[in-house]
Protein backbone atom coordinates (compact mmCIF):
# COMPACT_ATOMS: atom_id res chain seq x y z
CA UNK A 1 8.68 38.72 -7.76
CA UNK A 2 9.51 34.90 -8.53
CA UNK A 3 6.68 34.81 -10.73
CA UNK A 4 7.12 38.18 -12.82
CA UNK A 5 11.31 36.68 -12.84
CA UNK A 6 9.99 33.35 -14.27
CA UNK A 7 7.26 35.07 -16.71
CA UNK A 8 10.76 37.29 -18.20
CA UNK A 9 12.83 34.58 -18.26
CA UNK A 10 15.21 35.79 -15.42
CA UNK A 11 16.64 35.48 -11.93
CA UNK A 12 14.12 37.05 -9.20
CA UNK A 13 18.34 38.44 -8.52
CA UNK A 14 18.59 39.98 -11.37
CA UNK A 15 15.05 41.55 -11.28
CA UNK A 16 15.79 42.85 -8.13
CA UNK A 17 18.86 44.84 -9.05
CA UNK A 18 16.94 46.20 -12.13
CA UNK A 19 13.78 47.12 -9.78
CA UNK A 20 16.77 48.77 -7.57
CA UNK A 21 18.66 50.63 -10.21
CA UNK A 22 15.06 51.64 -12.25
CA UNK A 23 15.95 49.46 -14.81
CA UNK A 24 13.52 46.99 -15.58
CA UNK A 25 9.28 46.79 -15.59
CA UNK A 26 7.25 48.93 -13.72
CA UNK A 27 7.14 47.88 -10.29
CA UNK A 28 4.93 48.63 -6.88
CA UNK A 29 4.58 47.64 -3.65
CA UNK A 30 1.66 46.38 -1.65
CA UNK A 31 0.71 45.29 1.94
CA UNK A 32 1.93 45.81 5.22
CA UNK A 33 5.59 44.06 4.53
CA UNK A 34 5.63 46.36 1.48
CA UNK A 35 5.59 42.92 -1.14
CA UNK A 36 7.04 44.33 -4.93
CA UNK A 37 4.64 43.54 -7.47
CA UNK A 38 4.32 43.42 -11.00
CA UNK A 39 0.86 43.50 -12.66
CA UNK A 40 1.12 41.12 -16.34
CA UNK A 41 -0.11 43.44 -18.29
CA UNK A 42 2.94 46.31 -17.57
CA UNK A 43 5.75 43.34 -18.11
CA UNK A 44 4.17 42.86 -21.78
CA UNK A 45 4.18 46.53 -22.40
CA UNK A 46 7.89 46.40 -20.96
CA UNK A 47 8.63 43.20 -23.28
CA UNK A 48 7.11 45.38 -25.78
CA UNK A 49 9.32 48.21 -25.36
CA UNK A 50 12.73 46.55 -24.94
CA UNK A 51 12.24 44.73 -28.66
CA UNK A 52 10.99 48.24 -29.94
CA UNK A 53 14.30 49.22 -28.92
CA UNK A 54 16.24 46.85 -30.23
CA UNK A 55 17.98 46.87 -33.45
CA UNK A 56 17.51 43.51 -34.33
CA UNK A 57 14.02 43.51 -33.75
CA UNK A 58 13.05 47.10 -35.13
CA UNK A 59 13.93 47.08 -38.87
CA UNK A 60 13.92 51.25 -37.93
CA UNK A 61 17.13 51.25 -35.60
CA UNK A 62 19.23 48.98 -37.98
CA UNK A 63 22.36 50.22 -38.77
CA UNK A 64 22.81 48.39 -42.09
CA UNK A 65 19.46 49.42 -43.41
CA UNK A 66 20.61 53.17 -42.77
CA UNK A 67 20.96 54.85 -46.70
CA UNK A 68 24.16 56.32 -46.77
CA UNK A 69 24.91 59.85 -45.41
CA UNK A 70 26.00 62.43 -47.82
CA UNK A 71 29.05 64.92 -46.30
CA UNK A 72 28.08 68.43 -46.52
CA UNK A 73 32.64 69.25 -46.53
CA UNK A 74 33.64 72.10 -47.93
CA UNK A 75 35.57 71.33 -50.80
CA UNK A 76 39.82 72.11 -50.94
């Protein structure tokens, strides 16, 4: 789990509370102690995802680049 933290940029903490609340990347566990892995390529699909869905990132989801929404009132 350290390494997947360090490869993300985060705490193997906060990793751990996103692996517990289904938050983060894809996760499994192996062995006989039941060790949580992370295989590389699923945290650059993750990576992948979270800047998809981010509005700074994704030219799509801006807010400001929205054209401007007609209203459809009836008129008094």
């Amino acid at each position: 789990m350290k390494d997947a933290a360090d490869y993300l940029g985060l705490s193997p903490h906060t990793l751990y509370v996103w692996r517990h609340r289904r938050q983060g990347p894809p996760s499994f566990r192996m062995g006989p102690r039941g060790r949580v892995m992370y295989r590389w390529e699923a945290l650059d699909v993750w990576i992948r995802e979270q800047e998809h869905a981010d509005s700074r990132s994704n030219p799509e989801l801006n807010p400001l680049s929205a054209s401007p929404q007609q209203c459809s009132c009836p008129s008094a």
